[in-house]
Every structure is written in structure tokens, then in C-alpha cells.
PDB file of N, CA and C in Angstrom:
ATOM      1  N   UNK A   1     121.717  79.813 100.918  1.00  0.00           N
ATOM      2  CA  UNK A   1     120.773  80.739 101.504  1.00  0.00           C
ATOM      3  C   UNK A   1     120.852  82.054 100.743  1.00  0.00           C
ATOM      4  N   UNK A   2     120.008  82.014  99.997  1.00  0.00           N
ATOM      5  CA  UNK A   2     119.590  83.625  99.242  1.00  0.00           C
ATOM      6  C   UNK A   2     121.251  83.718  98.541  1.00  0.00           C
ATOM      7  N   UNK A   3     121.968  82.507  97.996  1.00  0.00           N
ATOM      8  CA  UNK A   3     123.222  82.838  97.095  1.00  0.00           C
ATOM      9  C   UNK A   3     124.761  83.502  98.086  1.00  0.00           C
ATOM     10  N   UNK A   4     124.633  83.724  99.839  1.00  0.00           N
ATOM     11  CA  UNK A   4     125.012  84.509 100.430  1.00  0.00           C
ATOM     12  C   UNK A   4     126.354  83.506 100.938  1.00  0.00           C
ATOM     13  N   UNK A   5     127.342  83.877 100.633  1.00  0.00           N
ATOM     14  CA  UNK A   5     128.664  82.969 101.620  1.00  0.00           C
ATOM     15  C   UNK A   5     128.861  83.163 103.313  1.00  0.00           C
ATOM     16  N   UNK A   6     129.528  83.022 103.491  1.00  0.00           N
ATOM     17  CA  UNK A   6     129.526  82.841 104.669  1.00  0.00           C
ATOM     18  C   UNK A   6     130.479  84.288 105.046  1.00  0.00           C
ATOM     19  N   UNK A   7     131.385  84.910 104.039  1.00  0.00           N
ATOM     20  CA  UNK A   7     131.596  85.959 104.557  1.00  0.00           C
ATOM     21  C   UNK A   7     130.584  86.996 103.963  1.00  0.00           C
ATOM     22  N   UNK A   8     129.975  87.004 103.186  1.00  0.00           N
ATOM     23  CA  UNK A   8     128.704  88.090 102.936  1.00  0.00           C
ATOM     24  C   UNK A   8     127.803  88.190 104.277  1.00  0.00           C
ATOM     25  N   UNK A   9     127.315  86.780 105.226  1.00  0.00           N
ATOM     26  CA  UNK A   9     126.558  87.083 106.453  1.00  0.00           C
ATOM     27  C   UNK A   9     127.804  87.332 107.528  1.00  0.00           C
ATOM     28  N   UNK A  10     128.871  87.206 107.613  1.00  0.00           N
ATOM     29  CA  UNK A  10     129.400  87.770 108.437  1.00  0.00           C
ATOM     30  C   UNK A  10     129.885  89.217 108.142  1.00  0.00           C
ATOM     31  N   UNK A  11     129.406  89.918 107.618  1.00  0.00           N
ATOM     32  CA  UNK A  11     129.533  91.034 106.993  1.00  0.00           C
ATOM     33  C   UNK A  11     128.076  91.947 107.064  1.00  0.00           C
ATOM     34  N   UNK A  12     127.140  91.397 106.811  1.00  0.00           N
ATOM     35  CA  UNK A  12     125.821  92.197 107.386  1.00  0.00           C
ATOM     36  C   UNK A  12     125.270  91.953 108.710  1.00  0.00           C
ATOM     37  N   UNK A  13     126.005  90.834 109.615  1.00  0.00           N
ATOM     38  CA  UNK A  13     126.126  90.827 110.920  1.00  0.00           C
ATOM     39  C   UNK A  13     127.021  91.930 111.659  1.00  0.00           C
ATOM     40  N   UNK A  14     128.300  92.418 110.730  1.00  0.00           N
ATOM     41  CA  UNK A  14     128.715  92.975 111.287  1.00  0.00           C
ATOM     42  C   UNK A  14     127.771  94.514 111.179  1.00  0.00           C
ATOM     43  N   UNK A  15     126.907  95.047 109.968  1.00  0.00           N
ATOM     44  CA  UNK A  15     126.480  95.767 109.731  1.00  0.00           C
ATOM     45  C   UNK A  15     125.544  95.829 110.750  1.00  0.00           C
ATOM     46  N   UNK A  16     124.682  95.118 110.867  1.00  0.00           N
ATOM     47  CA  UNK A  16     123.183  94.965 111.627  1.00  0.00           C
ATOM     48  C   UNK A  16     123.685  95.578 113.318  1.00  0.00           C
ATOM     49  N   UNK A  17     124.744  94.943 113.604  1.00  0.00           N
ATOM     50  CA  UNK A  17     125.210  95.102 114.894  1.00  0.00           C
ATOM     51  C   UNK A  17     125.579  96.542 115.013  1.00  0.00           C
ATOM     52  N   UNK A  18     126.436  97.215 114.026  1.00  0.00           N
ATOM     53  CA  UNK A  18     126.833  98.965 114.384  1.00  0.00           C
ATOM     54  C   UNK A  18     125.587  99.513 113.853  1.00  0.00           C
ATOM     55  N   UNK A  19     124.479  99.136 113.576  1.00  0.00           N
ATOM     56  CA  UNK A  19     123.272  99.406 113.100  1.00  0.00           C
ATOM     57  C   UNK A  19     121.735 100.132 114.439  1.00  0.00           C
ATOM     58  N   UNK A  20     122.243  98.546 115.114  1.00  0.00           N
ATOM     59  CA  UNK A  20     120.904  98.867 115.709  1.00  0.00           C
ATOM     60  C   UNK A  20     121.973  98.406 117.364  1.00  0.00           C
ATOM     61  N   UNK A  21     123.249  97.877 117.757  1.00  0.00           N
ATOM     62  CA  UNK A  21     123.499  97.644 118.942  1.00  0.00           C
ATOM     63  C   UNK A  21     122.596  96.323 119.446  1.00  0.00           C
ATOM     64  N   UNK A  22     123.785  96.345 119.780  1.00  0.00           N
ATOM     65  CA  UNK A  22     123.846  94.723 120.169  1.00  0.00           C
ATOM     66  C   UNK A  22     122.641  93.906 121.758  1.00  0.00           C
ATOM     67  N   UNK A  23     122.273  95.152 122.212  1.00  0.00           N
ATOM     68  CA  UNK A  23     120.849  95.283 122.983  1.00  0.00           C
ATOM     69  C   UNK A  23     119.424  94.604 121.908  1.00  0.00           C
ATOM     70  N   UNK A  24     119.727  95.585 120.765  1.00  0.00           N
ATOM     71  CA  UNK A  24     118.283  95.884 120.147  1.00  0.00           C
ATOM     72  C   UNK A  24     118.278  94.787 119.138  1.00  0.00           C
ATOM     73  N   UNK A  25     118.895  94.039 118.789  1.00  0.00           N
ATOM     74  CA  UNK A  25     118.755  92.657 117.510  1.00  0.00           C
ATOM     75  C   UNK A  25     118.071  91.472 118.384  1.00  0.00           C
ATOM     76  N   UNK A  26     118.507  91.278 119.512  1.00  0.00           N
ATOM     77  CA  UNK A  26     117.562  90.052 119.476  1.00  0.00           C
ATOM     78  C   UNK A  26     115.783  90.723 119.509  1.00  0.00           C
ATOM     79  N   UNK A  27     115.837  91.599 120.323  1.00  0.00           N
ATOM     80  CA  UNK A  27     114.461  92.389 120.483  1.00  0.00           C
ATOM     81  C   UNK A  27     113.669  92.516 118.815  1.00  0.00           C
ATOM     82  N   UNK A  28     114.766  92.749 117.407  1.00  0.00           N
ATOM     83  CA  UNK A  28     114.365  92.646 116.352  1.00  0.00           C
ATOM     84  C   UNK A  28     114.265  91.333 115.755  1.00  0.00           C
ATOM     85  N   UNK A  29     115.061  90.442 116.025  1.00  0.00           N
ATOM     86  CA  UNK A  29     115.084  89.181 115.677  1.00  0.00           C
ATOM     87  C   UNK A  29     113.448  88.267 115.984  1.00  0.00           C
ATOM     88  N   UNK A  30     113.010  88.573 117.668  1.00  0.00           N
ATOM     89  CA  UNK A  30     111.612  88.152 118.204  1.00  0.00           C
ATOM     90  C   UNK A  30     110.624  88.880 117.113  1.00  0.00           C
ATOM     91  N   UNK A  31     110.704  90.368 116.774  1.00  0.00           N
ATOM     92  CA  UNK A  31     109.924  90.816 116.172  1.00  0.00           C
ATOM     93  C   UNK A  31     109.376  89.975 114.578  1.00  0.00           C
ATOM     94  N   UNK A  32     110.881  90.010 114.051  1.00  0.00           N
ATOM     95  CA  UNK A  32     110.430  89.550 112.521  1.00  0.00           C
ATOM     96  C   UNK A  32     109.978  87.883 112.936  1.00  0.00           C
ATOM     97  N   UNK A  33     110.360  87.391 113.869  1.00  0.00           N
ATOM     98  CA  UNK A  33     109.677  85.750 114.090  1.00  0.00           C
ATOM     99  C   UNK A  33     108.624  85.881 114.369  1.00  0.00           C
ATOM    100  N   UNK A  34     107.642  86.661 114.988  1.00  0.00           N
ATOM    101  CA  UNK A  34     106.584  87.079 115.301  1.00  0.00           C
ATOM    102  C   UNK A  34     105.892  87.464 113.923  1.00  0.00           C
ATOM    103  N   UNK A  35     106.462  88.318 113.448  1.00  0.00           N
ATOM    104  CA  UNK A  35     105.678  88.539 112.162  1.00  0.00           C
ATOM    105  C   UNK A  35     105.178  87.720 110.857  1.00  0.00           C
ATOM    106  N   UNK A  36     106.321  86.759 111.188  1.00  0.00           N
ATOM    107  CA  UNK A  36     106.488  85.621 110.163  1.00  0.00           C
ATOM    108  C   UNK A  36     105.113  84.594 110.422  1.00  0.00           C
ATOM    109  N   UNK A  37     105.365  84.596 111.786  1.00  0.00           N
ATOM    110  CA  UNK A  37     104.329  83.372 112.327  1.00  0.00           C
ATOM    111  C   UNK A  37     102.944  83.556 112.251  1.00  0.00           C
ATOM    112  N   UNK A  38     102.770  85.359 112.100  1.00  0.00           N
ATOM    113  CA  UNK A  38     101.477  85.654 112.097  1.00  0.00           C
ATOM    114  C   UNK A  38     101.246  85.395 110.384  1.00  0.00           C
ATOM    115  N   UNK A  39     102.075  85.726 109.754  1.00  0.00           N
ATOM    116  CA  UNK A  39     101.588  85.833 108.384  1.00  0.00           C
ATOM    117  C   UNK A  39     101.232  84.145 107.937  1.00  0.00           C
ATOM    118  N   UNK A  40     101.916  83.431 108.435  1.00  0.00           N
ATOM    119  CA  UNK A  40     102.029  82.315 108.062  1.00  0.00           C
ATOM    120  C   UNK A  40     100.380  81.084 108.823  1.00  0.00           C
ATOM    121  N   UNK A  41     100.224  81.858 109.772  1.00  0.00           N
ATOM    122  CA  UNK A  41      98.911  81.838 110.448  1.00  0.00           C
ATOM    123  C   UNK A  41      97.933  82.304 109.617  1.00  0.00           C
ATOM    124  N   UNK A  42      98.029  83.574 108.823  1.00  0.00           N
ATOM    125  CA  UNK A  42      96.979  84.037 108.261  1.00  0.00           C
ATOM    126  C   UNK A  42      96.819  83.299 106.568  1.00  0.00           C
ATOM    127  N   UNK A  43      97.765  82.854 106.401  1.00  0.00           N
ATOM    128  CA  UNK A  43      97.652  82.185 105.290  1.00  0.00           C
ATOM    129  C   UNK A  43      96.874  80.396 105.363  1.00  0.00           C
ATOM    130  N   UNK A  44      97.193  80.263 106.558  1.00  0.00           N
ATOM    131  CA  UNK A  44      96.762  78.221 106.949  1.00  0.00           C
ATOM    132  C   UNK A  44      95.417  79.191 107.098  1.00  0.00           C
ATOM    133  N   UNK A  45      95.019  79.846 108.105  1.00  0.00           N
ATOM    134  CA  UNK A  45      93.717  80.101 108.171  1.00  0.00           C
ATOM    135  C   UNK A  45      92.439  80.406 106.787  1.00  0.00           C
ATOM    136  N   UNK A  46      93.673  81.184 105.906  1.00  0.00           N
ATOM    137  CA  UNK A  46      92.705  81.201 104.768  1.00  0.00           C
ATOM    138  C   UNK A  46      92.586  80.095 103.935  1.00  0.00           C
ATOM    139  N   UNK A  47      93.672  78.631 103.752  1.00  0.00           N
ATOM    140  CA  UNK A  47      93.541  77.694 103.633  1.00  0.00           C
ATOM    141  C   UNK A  47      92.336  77.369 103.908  1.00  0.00           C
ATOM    142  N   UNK A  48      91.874  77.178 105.184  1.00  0.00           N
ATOM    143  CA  UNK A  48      90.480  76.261 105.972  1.00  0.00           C
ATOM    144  C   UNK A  48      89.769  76.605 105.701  1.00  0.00           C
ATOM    145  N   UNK A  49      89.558  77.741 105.579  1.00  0.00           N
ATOM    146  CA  UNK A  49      88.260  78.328 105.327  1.00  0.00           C
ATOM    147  C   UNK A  49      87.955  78.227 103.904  1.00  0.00           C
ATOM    148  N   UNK A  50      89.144  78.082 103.320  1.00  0.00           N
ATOM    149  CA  UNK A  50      88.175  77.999 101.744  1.00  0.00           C
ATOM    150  C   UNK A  50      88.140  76.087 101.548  1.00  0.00           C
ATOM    151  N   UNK A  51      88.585  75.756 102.366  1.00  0.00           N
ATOM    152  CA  UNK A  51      88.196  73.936 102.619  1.00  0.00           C
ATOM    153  C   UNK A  51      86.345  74.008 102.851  1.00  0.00           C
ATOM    154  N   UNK A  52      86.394  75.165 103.729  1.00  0.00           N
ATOM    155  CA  UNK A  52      85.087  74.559 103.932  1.00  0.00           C
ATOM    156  C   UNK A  52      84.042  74.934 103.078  1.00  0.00           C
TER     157      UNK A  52
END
């Protein structure tokens, strides 16, 4: 994954967490899945449309 070991993500986990608190990551976590899904929506959509 992106070249990253397993102590490199336990290491920007630990970052992310004194970062934003341990309240506010999943609230960011929904966000970037949300964002992903839209982009990824807007891309199938422009798919179809140039189908048709």
C-alpha cells in the first residue's frame, strides 16, 4: 500500500490521532469516503453519457 510498512501506518495513525482527536477521524474518515464515492460517481456518469 503506497510502499508503507506497517510501522510507517502505525506511525501516521499515531499522528492523525494527536492531530485531529480521536472524536473527529471517524467524522473525517465518512468524509473522504463520501468524497471518493462522489468522484467516482462522477466519473461512471461521464462514462454513459459519452456511450450514448
Amino acid at each position: 500500500m503506497f510502499g508503507l510498512g506497517p510501522r510507517e501506518i502505525v506511525i501516521l495513525a499515531g499522528i492523525l490521532l494527536l492531530l485531529f482527536g480521536s472524536k473527529k477521524i471517524p467524522e473525517l474518515a465518512r468524509n473522504v469516503g463520501e468524497a471518493i464515492r462522489h468522484i467516482r460517481n462522477g466519473f461512471s456518469d461521464d462514462d454513459k453519457s459519452l456511450e450514448k
